[in-house]
PDB file of N, CA and C in Angstrom:
ATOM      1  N   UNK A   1     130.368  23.466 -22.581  1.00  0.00           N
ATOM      2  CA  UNK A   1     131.026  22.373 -23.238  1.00  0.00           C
ATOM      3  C   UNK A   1     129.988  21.582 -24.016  1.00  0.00           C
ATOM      4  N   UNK A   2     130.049  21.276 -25.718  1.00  0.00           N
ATOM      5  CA  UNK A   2     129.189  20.503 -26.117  1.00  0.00           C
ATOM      6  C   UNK A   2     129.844  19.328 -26.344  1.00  0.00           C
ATOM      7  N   UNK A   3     129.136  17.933 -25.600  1.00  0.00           N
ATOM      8  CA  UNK A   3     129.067  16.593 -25.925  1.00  0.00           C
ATOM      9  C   UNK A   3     128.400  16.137 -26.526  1.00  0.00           C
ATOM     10  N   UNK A   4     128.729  15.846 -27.977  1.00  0.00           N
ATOM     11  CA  UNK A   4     128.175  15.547 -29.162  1.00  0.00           C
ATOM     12  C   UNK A   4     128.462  14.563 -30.223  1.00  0.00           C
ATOM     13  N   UNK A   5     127.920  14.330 -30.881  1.00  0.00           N
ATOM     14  CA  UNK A   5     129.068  13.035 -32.299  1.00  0.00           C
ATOM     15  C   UNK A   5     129.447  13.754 -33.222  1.00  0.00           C
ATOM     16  N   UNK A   6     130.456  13.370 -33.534  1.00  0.00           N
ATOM     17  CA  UNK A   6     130.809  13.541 -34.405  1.00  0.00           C
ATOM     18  C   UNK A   6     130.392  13.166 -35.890  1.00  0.00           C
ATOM     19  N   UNK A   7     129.490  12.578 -36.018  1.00  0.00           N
ATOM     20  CA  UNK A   7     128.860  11.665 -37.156  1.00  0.00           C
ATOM     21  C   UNK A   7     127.626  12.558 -37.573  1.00  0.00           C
ATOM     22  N   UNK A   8     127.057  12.637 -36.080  1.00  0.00           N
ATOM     23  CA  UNK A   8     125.527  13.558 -36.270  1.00  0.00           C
ATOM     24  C   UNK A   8     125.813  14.626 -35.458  1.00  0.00           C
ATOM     25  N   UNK A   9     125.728  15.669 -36.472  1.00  0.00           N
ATOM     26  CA  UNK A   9     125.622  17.180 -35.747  1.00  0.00           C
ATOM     27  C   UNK A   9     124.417  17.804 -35.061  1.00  0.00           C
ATOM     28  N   UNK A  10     123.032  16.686 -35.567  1.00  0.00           N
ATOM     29  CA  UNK A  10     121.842  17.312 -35.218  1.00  0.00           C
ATOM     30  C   UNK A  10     121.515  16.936 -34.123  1.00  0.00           C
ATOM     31  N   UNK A  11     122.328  16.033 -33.216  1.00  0.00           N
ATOM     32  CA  UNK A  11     122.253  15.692 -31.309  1.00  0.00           C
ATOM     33  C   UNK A  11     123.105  16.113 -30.688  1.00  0.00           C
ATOM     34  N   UNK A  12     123.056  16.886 -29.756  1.00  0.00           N
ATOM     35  CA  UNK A  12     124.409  17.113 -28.970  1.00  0.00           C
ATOM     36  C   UNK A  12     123.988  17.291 -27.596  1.00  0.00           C
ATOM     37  N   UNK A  13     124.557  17.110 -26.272  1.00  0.00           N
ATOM     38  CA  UNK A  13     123.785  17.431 -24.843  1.00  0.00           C
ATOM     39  C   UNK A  13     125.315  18.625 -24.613  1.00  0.00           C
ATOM     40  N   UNK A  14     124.809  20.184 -24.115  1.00  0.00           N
ATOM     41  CA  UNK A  14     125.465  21.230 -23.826  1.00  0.00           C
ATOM     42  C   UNK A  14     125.632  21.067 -22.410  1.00  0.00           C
ATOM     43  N   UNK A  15     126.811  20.645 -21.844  1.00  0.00           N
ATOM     44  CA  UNK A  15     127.147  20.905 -20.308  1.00  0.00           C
ATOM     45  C   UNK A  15     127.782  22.556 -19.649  1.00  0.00           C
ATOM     46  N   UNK A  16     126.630  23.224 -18.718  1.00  0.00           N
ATOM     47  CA  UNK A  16     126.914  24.592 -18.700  1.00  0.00           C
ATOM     48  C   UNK A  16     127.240  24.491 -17.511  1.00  0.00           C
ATOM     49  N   UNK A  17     128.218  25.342 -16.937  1.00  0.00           N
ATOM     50  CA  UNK A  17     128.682  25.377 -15.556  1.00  0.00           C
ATOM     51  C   UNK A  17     128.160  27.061 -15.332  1.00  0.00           C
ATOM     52  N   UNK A  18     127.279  26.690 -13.772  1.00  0.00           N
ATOM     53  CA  UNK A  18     127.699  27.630 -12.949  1.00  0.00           C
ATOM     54  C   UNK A  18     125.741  27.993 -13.517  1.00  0.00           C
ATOM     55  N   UNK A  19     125.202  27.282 -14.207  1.00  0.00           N
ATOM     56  CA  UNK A  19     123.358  27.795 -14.577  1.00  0.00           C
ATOM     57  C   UNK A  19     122.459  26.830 -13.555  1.00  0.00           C
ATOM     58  N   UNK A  20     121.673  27.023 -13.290  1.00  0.00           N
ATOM     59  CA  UNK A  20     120.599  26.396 -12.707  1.00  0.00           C
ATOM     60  C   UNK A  20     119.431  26.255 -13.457  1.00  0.00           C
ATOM     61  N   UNK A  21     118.109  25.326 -12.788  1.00  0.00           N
ATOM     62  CA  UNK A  21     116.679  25.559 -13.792  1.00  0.00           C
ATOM     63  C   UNK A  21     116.248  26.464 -14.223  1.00  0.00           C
ATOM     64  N   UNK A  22     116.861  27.826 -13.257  1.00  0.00           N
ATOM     65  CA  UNK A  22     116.378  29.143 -14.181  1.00  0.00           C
ATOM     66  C   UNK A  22     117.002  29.482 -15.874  1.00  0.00           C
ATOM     67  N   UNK A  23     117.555  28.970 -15.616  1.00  0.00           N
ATOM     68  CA  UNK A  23     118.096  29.521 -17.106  1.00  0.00           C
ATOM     69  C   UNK A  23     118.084  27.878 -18.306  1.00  0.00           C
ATOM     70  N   UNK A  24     118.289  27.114 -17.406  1.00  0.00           N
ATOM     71  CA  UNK A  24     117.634  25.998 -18.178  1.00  0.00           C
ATOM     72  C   UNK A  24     116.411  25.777 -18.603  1.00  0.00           C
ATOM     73  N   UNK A  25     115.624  25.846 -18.232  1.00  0.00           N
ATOM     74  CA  UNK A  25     114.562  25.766 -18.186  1.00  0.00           C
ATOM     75  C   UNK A  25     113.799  26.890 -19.513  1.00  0.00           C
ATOM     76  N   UNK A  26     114.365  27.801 -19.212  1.00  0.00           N
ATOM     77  CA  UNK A  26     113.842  29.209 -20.050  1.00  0.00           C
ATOM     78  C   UNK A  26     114.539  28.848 -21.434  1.00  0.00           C
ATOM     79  N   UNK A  27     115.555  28.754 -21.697  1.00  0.00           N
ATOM     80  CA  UNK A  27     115.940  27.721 -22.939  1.00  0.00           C
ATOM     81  C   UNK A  27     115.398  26.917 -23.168  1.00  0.00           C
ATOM     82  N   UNK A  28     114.895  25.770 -22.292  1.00  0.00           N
ATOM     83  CA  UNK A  28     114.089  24.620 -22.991  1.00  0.00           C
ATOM     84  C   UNK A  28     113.019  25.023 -23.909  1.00  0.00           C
ATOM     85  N   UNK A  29     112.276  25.846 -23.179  1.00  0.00           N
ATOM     86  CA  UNK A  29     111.138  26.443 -23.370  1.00  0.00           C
ATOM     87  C   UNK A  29     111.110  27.147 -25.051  1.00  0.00           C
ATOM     88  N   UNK A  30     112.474  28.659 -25.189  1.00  0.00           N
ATOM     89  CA  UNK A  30     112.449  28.583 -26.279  1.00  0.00           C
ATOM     90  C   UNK A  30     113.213  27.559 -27.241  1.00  0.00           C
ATOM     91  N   UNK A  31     113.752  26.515 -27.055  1.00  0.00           N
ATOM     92  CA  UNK A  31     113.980  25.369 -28.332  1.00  0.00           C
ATOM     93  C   UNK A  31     112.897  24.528 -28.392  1.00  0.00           C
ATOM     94  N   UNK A  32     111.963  24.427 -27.785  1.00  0.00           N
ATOM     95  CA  UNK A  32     110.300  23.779 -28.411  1.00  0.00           C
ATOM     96  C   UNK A  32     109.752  24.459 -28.880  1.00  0.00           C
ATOM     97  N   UNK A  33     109.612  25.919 -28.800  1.00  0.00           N
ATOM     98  CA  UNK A  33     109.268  26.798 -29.638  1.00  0.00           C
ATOM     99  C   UNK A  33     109.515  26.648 -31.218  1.00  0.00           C
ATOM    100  N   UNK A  34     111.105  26.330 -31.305  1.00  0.00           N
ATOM    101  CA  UNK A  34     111.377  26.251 -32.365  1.00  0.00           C
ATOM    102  C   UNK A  34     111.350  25.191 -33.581  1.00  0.00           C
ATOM    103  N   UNK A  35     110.793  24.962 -34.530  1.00  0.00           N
ATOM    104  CA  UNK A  35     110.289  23.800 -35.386  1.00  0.00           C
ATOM    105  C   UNK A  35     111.542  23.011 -35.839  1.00  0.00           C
ATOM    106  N   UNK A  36     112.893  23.289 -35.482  1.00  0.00           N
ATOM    107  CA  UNK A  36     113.866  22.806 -35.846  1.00  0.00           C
ATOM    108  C   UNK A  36     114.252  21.425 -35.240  1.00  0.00           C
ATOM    109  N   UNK A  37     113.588  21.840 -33.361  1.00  0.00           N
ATOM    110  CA  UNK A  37     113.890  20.967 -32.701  1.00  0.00           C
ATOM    111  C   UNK A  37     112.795  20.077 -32.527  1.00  0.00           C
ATOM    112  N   UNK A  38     113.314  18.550 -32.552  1.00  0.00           N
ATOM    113  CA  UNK A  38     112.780  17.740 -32.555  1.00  0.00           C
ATOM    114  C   UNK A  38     112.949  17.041 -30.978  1.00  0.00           C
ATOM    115  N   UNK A  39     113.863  16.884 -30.062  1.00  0.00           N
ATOM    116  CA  UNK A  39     113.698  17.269 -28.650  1.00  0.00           C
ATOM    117  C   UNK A  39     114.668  18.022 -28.144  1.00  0.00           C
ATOM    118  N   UNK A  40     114.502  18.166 -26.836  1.00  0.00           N
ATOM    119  CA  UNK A  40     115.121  18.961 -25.802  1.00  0.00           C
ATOM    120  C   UNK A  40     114.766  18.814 -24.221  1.00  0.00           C
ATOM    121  N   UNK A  41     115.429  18.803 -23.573  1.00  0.00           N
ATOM    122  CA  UNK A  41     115.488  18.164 -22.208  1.00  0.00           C
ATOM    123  C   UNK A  41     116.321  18.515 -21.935  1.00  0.00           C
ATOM    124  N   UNK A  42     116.450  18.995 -20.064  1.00  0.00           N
ATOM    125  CA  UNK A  42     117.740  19.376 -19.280  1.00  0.00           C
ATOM    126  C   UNK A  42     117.854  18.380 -17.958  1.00  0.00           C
ATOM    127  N   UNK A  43     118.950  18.187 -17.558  1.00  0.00           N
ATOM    128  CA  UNK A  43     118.925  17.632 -16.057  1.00  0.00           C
ATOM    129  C   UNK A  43     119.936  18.704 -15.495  1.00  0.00           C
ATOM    130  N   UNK A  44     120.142  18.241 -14.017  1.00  0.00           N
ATOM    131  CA  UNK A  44     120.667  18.677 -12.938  1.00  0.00           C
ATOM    132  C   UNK A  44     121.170  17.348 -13.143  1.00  0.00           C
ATOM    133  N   UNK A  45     122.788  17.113 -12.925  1.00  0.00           N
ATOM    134  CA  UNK A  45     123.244  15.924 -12.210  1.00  0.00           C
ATOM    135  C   UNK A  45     123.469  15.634 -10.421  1.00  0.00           C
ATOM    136  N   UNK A  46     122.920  16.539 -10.006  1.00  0.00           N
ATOM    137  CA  UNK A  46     123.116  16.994  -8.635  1.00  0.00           C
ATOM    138  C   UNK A  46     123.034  17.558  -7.840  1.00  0.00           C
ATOM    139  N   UNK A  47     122.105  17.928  -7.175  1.00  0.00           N
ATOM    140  CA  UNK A  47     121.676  19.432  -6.781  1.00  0.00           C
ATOM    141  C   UNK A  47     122.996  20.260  -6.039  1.00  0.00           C
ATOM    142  N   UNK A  48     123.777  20.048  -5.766  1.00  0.00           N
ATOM    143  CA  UNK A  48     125.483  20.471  -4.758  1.00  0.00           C
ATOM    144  C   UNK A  48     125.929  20.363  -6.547  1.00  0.00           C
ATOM    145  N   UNK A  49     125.467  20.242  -7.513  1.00  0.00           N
ATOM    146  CA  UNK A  49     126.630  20.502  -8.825  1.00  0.00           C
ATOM    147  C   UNK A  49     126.184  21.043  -9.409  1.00  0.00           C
ATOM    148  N   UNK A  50     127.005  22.666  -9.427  1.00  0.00           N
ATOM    149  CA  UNK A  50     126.188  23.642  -9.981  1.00  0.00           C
ATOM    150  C   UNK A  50     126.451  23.439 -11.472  1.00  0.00           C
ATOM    151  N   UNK A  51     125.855  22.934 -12.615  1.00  0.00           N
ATOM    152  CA  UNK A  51     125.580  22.406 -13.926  1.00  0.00           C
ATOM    153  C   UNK A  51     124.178  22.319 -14.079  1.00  0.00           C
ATOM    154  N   UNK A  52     124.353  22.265 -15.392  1.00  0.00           N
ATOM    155  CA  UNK A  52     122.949  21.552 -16.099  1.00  0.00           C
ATOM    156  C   UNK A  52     123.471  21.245 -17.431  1.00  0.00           C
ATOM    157  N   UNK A  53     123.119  19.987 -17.927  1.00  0.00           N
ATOM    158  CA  UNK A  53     123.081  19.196 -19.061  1.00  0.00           C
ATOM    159  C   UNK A  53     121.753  19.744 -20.232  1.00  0.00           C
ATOM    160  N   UNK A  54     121.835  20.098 -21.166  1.00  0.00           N
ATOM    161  CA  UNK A  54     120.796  20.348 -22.029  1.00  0.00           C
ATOM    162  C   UNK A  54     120.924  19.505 -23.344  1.00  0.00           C
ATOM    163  N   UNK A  55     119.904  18.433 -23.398  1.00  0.00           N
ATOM    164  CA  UNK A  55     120.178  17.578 -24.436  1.00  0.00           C
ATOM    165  C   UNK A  55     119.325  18.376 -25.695  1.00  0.00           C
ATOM    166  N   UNK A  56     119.951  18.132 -26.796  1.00  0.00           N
ATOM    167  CA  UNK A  56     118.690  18.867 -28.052  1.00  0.00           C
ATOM    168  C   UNK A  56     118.946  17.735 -29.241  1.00  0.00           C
ATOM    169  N   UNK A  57     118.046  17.324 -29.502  1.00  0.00           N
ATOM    170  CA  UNK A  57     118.192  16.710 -31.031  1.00  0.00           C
ATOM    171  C   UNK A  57     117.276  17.621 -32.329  1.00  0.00           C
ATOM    172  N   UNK A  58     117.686  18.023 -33.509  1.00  0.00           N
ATOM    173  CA  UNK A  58     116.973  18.812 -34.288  1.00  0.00           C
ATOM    174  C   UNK A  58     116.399  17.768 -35.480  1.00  0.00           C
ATOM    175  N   UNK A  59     115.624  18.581 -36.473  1.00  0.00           N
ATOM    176  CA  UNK A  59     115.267  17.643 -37.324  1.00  0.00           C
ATOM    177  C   UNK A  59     116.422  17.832 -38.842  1.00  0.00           C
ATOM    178  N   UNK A  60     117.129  18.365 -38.638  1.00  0.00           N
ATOM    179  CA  UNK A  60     118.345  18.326 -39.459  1.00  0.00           C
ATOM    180  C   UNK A  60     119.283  18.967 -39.419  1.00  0.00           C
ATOM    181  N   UNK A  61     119.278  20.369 -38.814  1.00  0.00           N
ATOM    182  CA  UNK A  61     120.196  21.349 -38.798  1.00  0.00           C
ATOM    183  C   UNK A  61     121.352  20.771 -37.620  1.00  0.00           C
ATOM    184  N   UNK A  62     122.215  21.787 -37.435  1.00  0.00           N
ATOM    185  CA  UNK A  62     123.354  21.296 -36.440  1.00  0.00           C
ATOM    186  C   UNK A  62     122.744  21.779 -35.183  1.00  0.00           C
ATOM    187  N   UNK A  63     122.754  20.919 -33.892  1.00  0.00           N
ATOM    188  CA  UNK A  63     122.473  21.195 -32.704  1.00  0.00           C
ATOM    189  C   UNK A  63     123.056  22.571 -32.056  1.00  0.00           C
ATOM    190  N   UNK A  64     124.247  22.977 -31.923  1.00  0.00           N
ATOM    191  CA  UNK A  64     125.033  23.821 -31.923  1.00  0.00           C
ATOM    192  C   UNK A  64     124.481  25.345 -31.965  1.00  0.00           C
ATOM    193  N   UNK A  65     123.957  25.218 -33.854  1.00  0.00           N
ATOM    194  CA  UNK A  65     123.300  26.663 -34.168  1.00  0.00           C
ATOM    195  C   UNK A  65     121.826  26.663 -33.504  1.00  0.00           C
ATOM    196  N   UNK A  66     121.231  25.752 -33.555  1.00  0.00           N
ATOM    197  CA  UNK A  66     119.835  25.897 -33.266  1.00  0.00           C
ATOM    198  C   UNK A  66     119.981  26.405 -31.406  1.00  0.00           C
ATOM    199  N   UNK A  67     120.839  25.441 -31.284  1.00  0.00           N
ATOM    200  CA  UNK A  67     121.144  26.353 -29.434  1.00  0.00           C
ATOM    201  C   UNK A  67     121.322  27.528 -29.358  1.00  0.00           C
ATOM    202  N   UNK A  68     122.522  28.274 -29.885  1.00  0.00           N
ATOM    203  CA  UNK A  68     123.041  29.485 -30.224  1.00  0.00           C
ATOM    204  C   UNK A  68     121.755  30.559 -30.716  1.00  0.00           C
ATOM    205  N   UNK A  69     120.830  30.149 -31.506  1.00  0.00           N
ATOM    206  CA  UNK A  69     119.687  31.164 -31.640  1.00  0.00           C
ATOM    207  C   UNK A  69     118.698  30.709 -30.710  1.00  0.00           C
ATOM    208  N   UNK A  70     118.561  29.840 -30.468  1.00  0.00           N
ATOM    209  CA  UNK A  70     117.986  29.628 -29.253  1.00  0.00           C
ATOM    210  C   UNK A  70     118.200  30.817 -28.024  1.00  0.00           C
ATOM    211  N   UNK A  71     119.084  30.971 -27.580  1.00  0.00           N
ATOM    212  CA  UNK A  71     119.751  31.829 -27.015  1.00  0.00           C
ATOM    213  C   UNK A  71     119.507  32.849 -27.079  1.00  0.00           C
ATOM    214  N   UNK A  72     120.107  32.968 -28.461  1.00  0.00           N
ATOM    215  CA  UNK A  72     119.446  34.642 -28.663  1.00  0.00           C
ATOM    216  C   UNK A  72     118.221  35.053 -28.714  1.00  0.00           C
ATOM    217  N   UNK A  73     117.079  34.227 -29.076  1.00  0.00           N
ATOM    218  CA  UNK A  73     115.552  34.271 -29.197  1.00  0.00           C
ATOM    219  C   UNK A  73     115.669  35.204 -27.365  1.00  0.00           C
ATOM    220  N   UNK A  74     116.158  34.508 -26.646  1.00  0.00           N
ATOM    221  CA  UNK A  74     115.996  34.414 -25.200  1.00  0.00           C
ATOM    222  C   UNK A  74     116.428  35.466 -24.544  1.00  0.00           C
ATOM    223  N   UNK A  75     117.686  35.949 -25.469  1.00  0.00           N
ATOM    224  CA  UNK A  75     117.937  37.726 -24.608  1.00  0.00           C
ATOM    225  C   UNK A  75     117.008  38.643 -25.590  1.00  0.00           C
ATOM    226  N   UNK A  76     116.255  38.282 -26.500  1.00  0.00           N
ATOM    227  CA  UNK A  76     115.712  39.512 -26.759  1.00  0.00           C
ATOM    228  C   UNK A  76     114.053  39.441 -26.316  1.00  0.00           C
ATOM    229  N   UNK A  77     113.380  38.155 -25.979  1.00  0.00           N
ATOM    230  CA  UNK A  77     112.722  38.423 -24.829  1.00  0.00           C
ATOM    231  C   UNK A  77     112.932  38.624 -23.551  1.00  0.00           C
ATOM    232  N   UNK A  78     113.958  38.627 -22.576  1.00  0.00           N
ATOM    233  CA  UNK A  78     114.469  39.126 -21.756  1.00  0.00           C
ATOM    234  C   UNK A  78     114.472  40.828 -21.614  1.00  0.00           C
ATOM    235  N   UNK A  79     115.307  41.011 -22.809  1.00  0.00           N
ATOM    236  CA  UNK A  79     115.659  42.276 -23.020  1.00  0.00           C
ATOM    237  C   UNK A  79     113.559  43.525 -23.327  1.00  0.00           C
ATOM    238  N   UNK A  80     113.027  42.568 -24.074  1.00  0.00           N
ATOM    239  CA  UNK A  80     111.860  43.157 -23.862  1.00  0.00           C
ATOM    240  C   UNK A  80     110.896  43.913 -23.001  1.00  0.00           C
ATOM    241  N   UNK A  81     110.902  42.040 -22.445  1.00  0.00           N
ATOM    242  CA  UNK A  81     110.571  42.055 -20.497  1.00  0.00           C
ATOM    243  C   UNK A  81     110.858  43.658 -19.744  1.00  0.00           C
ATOM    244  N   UNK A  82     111.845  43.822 -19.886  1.00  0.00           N
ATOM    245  CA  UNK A  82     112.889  44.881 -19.129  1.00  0.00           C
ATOM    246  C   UNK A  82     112.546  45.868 -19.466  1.00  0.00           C
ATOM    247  N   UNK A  83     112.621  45.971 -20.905  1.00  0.00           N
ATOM    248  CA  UNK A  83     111.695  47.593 -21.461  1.00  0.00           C
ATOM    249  C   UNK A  83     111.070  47.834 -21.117  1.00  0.00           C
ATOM    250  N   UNK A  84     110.090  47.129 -20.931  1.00  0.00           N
ATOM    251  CA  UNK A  84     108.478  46.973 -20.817  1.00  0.00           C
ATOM    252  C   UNK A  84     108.051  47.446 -19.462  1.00  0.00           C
ATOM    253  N   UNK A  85     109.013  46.466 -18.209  1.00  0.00           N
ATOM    254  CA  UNK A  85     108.509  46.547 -17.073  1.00  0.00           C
ATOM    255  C   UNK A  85     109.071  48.091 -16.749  1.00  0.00           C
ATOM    256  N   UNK A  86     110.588  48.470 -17.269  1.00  0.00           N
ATOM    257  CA  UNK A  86     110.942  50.342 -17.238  1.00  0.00           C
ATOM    258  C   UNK A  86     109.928  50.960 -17.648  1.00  0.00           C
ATOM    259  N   UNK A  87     109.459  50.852 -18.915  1.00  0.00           N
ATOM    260  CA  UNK A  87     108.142  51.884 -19.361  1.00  0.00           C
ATOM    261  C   UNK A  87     107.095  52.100 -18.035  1.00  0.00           C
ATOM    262  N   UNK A  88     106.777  50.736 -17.928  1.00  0.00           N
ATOM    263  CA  UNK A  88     105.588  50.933 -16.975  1.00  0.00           C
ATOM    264  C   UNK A  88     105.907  51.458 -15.797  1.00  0.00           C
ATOM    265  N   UNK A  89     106.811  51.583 -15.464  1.00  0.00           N
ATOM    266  CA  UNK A  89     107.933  52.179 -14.171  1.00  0.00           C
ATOM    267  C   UNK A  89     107.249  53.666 -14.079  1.00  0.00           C
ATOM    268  N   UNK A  90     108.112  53.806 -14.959  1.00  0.00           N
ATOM    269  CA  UNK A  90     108.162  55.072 -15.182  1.00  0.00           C
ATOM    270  C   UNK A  90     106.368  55.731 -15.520  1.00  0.00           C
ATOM    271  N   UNK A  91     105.981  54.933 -16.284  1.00  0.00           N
ATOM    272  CA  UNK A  91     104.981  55.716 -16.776  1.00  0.00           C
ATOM    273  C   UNK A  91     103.564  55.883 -15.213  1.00  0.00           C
ATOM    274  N   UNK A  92     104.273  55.055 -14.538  1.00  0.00           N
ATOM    275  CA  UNK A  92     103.124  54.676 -13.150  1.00  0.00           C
ATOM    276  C   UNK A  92     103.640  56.128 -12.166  1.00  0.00           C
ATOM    277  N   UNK A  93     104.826  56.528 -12.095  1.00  0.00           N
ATOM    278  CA  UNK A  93     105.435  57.665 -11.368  1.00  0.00           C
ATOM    279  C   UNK A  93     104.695  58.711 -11.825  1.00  0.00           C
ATOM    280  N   UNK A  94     104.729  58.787 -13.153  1.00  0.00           N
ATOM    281  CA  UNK A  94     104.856  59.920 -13.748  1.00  0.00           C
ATOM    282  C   UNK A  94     103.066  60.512 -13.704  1.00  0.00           C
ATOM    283  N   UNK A  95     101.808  58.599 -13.502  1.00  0.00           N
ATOM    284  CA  UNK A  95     100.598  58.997 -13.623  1.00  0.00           C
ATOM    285  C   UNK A  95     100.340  59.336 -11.907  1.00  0.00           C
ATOM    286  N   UNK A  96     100.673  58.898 -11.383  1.00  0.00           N
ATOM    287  CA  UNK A  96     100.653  58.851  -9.572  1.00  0.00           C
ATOM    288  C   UNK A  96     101.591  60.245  -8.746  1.00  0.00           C
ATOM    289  N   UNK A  97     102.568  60.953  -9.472  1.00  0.00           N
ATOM    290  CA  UNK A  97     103.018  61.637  -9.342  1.00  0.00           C
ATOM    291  C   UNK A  97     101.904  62.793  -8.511  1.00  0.00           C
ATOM    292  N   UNK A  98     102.735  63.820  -7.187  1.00  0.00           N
ATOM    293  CA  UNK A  98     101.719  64.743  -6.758  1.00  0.00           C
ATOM    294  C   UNK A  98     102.613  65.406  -6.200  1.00  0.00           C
ATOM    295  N   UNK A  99     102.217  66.524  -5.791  1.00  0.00           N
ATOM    296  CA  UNK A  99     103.061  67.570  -5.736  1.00  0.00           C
ATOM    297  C   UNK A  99     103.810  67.373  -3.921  1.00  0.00           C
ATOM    298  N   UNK A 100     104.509  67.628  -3.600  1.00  0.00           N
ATOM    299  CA  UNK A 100     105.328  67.104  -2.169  1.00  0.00           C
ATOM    300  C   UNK A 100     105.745  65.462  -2.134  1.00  0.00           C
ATOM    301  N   UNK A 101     105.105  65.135  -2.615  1.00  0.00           N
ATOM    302  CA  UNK A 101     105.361  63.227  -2.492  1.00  0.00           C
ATOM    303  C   UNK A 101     106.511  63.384  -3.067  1.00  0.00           C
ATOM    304  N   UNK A 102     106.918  62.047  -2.383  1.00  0.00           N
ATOM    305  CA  UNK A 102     108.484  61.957  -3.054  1.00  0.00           C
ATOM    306  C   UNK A 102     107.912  60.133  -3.293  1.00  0.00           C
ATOM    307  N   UNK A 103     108.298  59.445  -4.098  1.00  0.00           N
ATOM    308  CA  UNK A 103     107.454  58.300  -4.591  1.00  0.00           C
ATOM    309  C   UNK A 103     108.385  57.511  -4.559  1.00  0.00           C
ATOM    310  N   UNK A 104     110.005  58.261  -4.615  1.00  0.00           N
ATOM    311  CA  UNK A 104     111.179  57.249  -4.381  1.00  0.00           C
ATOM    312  C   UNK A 104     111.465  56.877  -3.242  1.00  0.00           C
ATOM    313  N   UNK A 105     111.137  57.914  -2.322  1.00  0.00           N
ATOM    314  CA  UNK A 105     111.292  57.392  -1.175  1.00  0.00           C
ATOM    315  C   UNK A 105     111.081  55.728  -0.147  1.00  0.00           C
ATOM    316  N   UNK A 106     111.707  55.434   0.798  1.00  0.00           N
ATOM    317  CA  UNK A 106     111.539  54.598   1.101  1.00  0.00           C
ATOM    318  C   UNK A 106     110.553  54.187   2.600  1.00  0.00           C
ATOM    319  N   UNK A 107     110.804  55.308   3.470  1.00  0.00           N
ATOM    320  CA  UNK A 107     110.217  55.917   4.384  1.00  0.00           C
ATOM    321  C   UNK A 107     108.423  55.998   4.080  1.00  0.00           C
TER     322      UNK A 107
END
């Protein structure tokens, strides 16, 4: 839900249900990244209320979009992460690999 003015599009605070600091937080992170935003800040109103408030003010654009790529900046380092840590997965099996070992095993 964005709570915002109507007057100025470039402030708005995003109320997300059901996120915690993990995912707040990792957003904050990339909208300071970004030169658009001029601030950004999250709260918890409660630790028993699963929300978080993300305030953003930009330096002109609409709060809205700069969130929205914000966002996306954020699944495609995510999505990186993931490659990255599979490659090395794999590529660690494949250097450690020996003949009878079973490496999946849990035993």
């Amino acid at each position: 839900m964005e709570l915002g003015s109507l007057s100025d599009p470039t402030q708005s605070t995003f109320s997300l249900v059901d996120e915690d600091h993990t995912f707040a937080n990792a957003v904050r992170f990339t909208l300071n990244q970004d030169p658009r935003t001029k601030f950004c800040g999250y709260s918890i109103p409660h630790p028993s209320d699963n929300r978080v408030n993300i305030r953003i003010q930009t330096t002109g654009n609409p709060a809205k979009d700069v969130f929205k790529d914000a966002c996306q900046d954020l699944m495609v380092m995510c999505q990186h992460v993931s490659n990255t840590f599979n490659k090395a997965v794999v590529d660690f099996k494949v250097s450690n690999s020996v003949e009878g070992m079973d490496i999946e095993s849990d035993s």
